[in-house]
C-alpha atoms as a PDB file:
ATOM      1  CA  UNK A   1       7.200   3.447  -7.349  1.00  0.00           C
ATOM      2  CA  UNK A   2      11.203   2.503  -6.427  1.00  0.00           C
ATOM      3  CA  UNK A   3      12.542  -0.367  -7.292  1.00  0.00           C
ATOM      4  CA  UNK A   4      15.986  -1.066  -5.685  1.00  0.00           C
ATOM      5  CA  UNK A   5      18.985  -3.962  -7.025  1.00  0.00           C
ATOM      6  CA  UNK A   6      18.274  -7.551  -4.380  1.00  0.00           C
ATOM      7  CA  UNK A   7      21.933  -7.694  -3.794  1.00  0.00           C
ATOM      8  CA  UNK A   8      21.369 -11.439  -1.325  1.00  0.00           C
ATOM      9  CA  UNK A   9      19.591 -12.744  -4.610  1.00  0.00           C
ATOM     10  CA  UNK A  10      22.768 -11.575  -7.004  1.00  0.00           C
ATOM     11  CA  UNK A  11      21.675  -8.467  -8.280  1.00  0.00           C
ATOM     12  CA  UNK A  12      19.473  -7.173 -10.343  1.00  0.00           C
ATOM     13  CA  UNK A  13      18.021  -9.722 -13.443  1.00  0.00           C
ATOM     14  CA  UNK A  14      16.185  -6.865 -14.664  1.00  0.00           C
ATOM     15  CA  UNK A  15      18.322  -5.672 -17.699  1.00  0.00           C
ATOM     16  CA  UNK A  16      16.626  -2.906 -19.646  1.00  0.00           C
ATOM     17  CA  UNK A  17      12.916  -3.655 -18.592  1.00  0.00           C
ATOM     18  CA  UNK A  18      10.079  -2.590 -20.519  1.00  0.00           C
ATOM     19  CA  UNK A  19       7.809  -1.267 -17.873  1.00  0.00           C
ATOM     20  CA  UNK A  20       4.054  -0.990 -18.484  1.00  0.00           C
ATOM     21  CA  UNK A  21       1.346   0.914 -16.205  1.00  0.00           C
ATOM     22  CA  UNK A  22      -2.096   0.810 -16.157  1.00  0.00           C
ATOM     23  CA  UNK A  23      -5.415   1.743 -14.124  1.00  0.00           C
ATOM     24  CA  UNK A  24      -8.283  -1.067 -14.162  1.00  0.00           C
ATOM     25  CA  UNK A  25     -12.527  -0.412 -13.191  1.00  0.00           C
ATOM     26  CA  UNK A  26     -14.538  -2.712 -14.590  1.00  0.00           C
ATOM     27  CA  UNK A  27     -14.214  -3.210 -18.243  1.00  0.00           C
ATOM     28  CA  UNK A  28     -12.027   0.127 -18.876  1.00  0.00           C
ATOM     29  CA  UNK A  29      -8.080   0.105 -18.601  1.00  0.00           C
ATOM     30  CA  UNK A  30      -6.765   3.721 -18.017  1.00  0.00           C
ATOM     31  CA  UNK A  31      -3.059   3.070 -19.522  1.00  0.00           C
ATOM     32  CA  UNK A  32      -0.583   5.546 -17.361  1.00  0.00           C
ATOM     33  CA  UNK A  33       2.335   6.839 -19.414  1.00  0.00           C
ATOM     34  CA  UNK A  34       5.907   6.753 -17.742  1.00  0.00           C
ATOM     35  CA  UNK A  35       7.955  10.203 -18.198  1.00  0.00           C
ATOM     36  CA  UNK A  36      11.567   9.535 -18.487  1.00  0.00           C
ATOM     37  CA  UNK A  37      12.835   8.632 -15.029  1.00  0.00           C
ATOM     38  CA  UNK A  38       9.920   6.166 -15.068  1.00  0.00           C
ATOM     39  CA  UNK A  39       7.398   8.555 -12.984  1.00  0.00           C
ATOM     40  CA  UNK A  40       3.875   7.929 -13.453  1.00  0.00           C
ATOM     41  CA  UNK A  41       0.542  10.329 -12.113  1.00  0.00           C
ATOM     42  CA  UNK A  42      -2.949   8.951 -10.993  1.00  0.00           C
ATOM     43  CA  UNK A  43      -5.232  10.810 -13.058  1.00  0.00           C
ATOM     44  CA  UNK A  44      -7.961  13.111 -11.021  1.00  0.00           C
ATOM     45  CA  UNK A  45     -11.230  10.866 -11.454  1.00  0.00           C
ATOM     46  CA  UNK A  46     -12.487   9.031  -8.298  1.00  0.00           C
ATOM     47  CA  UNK A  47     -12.729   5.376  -7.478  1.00  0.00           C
ATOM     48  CA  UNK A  48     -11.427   2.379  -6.487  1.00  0.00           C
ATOM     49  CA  UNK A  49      -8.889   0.904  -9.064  1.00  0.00           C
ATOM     50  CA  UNK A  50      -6.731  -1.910  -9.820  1.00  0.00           C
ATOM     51  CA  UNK A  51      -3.351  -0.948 -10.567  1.00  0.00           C
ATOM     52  CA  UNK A  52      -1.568  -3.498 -12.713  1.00  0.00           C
ATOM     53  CA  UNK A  53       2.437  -2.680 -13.276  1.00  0.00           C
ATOM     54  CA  UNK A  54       4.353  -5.338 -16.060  1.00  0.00           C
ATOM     55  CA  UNK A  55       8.183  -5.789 -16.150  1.00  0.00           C
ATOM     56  CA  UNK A  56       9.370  -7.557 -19.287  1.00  0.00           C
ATOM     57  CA  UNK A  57      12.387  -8.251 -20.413  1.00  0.00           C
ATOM     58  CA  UNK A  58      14.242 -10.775 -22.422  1.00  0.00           C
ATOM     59  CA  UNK A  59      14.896 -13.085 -18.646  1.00  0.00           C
ATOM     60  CA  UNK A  60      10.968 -12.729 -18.190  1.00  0.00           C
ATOM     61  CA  UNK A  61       8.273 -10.812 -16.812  1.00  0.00           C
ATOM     62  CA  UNK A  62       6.803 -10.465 -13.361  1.00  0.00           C
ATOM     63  CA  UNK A  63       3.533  -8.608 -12.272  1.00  0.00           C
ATOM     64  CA  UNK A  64       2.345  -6.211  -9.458  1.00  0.00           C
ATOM     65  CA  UNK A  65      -1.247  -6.108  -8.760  1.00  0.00           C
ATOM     66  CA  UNK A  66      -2.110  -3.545  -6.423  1.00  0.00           C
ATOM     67  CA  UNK A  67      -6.009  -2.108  -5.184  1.00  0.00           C
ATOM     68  CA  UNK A  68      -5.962   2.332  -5.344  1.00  0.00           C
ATOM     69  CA  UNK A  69      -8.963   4.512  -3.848  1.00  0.00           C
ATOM     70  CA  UNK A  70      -8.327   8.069  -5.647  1.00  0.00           C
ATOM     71  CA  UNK A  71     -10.275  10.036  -3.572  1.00  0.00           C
END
């Protein structure tokens, strides 16, 4: 994932985000560590998947919700 400065909304709130990944199948949560230029790999098991990425920050947090078939 890239995520690029709005410039028409002012810029970027987003000031030193903690950024948290994860995987989600029914009651498990597969938590995906981020390497240092905030990189993340699927991990080689099959399914369908949830994936859930959190921004926080001290201006908030927002959430992206997204369905993945690792085939």
């Amino acid at each position: 994932m890239e995520f690029i400065e709005n410039e028409k909304n002012g810029g970027d709130i987003w000031t030193d985000p903690k950024i948290k990944v994860a995987l989600l199948k029914d009651d498990k949560r597969i938590v995906l560590p981020l390497d240092d230029s905030g990189e993340f790999q699927f991990p080689n098991i099959k399914g369908r998947y949830v994936l859930e990425v959190e921004f926080i920050n001290l201006a908030g947090s927002a959430q992206y919700i997204a369905n993945v078939l690792i085939q």
